[in-house]
N, C-alpha and C. Protein backbone atom coordinates (compact mmCIF):
# COMPACT_ATOMS: atom_id res chain seq x y z
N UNK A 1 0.85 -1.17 0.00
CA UNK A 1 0.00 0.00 0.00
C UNK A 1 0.90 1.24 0.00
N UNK A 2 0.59 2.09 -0.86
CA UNK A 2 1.47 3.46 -0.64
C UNK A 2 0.90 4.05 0.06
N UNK A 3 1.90 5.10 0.55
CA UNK A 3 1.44 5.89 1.36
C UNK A 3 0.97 7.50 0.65
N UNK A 4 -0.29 8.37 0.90
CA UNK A 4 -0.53 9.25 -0.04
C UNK A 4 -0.07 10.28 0.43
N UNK A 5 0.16 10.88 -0.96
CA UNK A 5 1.23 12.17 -0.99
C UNK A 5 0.98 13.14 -0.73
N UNK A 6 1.43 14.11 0.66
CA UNK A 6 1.62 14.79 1.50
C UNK A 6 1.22 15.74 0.93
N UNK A 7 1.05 17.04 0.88
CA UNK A 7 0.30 18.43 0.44
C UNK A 7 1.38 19.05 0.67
N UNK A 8 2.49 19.69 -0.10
CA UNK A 8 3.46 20.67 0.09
C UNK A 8 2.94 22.04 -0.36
N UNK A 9 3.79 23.27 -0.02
CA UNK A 9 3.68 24.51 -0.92
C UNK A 9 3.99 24.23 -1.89
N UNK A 10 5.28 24.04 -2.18
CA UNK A 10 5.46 23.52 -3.14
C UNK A 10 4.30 23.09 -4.39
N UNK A 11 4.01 21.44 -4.39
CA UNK A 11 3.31 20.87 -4.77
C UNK A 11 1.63 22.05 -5.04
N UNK A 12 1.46 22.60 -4.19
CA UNK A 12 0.38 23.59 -4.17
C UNK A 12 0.92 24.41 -5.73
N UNK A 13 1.56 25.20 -5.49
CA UNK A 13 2.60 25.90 -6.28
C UNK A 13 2.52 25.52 -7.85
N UNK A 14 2.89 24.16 -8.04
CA UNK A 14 2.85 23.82 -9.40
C UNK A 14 1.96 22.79 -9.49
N UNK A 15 0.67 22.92 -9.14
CA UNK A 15 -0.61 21.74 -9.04
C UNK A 15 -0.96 22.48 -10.11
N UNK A 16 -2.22 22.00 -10.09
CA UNK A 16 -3.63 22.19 -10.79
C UNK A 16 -4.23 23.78 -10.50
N UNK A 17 -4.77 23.44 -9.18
CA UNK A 17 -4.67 24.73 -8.78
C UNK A 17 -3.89 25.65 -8.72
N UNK A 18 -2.50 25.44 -8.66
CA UNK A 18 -1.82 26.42 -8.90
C UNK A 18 -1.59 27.48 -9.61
N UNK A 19 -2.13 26.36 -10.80
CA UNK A 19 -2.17 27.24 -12.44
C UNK A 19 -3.25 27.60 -12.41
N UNK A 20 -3.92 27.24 -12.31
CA UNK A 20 -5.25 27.95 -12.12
C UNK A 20 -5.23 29.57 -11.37
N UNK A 21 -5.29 29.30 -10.32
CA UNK A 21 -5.06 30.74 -9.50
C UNK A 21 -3.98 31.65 -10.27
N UNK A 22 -2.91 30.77 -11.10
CA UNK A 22 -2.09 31.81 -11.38
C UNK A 22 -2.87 32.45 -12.74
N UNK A 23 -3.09 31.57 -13.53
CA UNK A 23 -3.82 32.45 -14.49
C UNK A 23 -4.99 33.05 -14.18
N UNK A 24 -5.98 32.72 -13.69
CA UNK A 24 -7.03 34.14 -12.75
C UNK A 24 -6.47 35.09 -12.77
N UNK A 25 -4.78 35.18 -11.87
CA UNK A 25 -4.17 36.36 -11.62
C UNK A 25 -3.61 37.06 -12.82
N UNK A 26 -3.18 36.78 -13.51
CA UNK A 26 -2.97 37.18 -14.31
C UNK A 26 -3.55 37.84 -15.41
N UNK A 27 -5.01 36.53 -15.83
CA UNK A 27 -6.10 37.61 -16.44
C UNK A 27 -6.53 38.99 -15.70
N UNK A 28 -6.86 39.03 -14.31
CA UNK A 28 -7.25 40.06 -14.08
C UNK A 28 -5.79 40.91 -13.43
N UNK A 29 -4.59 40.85 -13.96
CA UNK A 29 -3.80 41.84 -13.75
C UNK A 29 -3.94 42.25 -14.98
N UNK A 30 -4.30 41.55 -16.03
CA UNK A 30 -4.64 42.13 -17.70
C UNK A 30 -5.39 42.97 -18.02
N UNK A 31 -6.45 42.20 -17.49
CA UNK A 31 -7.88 43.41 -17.27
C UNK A 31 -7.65 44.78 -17.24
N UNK A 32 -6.88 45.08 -15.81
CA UNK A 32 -6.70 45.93 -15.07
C UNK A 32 -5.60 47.09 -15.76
N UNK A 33 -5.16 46.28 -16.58
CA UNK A 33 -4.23 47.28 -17.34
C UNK A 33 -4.43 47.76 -18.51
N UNK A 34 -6.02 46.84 -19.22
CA UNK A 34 -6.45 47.55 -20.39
C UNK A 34 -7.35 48.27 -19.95
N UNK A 35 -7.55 48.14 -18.29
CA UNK A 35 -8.86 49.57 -18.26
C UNK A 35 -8.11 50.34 -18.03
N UNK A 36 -7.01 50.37 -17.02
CA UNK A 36 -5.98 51.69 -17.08
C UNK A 36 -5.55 52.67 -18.18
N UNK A 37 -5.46 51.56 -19.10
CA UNK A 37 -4.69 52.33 -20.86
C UNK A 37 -6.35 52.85 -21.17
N UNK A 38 -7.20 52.72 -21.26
CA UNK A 38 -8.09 53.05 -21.94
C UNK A 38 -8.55 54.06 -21.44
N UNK A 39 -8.52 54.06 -19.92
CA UNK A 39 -8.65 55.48 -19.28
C UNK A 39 -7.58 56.82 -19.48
N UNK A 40 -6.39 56.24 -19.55
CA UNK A 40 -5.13 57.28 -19.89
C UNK A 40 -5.41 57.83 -21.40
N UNK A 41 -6.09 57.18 -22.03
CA UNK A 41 -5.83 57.37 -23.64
C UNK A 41 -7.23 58.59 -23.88
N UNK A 42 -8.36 58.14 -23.57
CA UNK A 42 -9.95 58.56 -23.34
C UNK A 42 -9.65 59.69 -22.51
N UNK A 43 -9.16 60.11 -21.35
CA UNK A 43 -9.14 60.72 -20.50
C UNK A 43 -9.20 62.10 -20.81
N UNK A 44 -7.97 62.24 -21.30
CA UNK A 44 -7.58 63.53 -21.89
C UNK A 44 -9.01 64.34 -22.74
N UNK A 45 -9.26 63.53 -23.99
CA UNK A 45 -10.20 63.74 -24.98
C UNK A 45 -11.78 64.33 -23.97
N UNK A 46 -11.49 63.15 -23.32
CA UNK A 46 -13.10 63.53 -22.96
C UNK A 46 -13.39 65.00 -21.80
N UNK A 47 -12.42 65.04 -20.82
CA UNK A 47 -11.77 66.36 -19.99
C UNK A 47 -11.92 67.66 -21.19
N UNK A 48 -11.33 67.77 -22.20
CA UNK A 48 -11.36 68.44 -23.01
C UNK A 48 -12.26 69.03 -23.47
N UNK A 49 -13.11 68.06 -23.94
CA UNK A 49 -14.74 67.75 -24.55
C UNK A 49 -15.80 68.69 -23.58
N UNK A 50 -15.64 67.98 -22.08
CA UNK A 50 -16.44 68.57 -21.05
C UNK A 50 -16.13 69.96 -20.54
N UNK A 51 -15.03 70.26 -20.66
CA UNK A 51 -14.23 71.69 -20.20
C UNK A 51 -14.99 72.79 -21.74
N UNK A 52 -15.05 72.46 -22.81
CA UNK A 52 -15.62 72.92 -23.35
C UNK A 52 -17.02 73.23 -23.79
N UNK A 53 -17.44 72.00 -23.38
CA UNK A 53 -19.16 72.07 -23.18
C UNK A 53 -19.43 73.04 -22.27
N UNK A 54 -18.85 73.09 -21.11
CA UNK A 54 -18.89 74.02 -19.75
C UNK A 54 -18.75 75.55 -20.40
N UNK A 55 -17.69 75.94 -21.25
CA UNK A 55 -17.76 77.30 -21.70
C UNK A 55 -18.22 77.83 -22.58
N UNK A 56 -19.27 76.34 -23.22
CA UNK A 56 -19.83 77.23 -24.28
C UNK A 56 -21.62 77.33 -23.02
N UNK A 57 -21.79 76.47 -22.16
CA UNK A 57 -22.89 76.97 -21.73
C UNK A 57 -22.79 78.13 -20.77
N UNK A 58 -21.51 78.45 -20.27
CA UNK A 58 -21.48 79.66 -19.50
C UNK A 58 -21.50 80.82 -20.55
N UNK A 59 -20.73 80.57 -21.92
CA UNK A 59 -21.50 81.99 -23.01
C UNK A 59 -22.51 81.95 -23.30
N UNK A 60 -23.46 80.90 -23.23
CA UNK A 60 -24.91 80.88 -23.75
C UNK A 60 -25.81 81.82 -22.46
N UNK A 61 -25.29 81.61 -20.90
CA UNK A 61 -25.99 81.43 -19.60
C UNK A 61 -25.47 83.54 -19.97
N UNK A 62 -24.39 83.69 -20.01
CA UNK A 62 -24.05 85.18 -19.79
C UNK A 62 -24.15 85.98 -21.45
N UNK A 63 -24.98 85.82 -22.30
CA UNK A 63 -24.93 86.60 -23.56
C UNK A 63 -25.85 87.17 -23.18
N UNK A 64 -27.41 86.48 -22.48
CA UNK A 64 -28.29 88.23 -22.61
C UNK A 64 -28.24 88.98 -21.43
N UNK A 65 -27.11 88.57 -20.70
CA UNK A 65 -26.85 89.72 -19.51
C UNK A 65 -26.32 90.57 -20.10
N UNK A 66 -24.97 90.29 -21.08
CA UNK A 66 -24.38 91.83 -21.90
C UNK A 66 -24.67 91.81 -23.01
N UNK A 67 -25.96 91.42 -23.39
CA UNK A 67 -26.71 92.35 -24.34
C UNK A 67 -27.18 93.23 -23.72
N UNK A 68 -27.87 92.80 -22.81
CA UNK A 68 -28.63 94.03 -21.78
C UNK A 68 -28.11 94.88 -21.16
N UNK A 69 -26.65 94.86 -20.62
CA UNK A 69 -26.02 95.83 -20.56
C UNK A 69 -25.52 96.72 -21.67
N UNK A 70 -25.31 96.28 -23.00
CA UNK A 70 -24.82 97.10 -23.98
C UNK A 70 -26.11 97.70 -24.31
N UNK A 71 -27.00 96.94 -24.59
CA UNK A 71 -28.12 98.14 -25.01
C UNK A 71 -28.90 99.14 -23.87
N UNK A 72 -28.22 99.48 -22.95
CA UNK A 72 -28.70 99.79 -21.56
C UNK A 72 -27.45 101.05 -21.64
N UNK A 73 -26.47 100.90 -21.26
CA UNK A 73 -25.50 101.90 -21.41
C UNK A 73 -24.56 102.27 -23.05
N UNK A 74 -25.11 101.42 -24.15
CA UNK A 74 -24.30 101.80 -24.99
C UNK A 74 -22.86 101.67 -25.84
N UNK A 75 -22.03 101.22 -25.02
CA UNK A 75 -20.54 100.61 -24.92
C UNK A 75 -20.80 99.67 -23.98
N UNK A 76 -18.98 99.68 -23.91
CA UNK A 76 -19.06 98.53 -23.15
C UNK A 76 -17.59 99.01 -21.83
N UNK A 77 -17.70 100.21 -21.51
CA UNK A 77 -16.90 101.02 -20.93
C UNK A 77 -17.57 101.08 -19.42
């Protein structure tokens, strides 16, 4: 009769499971780095995008205040 084989780290290490868990880890260290790049890349563009949406509704929000001041005093002095 043999005797059955002991459970090392080791043996853990380069099992079944081992590989297993290691590739899990690995897919989701993958993951994690194409959402990173996609955020670094997008980021910029879209910041941009919104920073400008913002100033065109603050000229839309402040045009008939200085209309109303220009046609009220005339200049713009």
């Amino acid at each position: 009769m043999t005797k059955p084989k002991e459970r090392t780290p080791r043996s853990f290490f380069w099992g079944l499971r081992g590989q297993l868990t290691r590739s899990f880890g690995l897919v989701i260290l993958l993951a994690v780095g194409v959402v990173i790049g996609v955020v670094l890349l997008l980021g910029p563009l879209r910041l941009e995008a919104l920073l400008q949406l913002a100033g065109q509704r603050r000229a839309a929000t402040l045009a008939p205040f200085l209309a109303d001041y220009y046609q009220r005093t005339g200049s713009w002095q």
